[in-house]
Protein backbone atom coordinates (compact mmCIF):
# COMPACT_ATOMS: atom_id res chain seq x y z
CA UNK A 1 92.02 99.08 107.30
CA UNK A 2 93.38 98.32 104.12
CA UNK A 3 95.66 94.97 102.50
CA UNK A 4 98.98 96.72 101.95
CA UNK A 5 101.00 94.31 99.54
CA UNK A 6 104.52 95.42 101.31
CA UNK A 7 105.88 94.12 97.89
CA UNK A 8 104.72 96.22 95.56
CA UNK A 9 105.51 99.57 98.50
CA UNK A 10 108.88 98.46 98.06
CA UNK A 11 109.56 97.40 94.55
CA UNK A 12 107.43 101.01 93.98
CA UNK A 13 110.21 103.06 96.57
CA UNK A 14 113.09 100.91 94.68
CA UNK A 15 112.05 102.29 91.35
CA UNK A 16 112.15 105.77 92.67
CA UNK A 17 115.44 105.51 94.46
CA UNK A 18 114.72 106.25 97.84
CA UNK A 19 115.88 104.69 101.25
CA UNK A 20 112.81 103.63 103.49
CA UNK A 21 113.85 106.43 106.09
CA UNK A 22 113.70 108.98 102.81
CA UNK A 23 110.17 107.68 101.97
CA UNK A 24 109.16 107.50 105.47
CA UNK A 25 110.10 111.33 105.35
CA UNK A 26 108.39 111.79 102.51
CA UNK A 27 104.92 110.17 103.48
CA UNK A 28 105.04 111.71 106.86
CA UNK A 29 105.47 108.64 108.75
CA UNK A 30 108.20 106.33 110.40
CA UNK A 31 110.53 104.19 109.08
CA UNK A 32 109.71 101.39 111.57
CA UNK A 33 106.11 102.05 110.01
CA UNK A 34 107.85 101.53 105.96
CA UNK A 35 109.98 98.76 107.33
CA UNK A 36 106.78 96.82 108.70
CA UNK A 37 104.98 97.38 106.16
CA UNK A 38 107.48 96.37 103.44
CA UNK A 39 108.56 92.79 105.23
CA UNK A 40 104.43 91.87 105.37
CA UNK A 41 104.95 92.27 109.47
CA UNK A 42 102.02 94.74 108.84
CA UNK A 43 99.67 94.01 106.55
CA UNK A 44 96.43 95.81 107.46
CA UNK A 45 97.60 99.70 107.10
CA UNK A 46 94.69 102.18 108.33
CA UNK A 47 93.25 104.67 105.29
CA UNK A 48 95.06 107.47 106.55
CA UNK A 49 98.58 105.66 106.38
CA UNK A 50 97.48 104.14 103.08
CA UNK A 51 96.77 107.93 101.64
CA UNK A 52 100.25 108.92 102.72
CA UNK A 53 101.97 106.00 101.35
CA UNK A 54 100.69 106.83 97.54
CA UNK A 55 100.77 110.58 97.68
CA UNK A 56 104.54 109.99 98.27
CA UNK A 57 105.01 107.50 95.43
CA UNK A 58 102.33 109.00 92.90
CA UNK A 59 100.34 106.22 92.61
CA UNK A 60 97.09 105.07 93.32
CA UNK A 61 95.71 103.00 95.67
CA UNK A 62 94.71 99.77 93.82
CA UNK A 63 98.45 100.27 92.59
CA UNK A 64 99.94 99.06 96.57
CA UNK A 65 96.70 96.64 97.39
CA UNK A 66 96.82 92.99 97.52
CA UNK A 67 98.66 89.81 99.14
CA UNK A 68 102.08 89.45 99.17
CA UNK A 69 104.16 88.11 96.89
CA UNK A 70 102.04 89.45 94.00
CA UNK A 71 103.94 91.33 91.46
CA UNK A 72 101.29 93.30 89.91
């Protein structure tokens, strides 16, 4: 399990213009899953998950990892 910063997903799925459902869609997982994620409710996100998440943004990993509140 990895530290997601749920932050730094969504600032990241801002900048690209997409809805959570659209990036949900594009990484192949739920939008519950984004939501979570995004409002810190989940924090530790498994290495699959994690993969997923920055194949769909095009970025790397140390690019979503950290605590929140963090702004890079």
């Amino acid at each position: 399990m990895l530290v997601v910063n749920g932050w730094k997903v969504g600032a990241l799925r801002l900048g690209m213009n997409l809805s959570q459902e659209a990036l949900a869609a594009k990484a192949g997982i739920s939008p519950g899953q984004i939501q979570r994620i995004e409002s810190g409710k989940t924090k530790n996100v498994g290495i699959v998950t994690v993969g997923k998440l920055v194949e769909a943004l095009g970025v790397t990993v140390e690019d979503i990892l950290g605590t929140e509140g963090e702004e890079g």
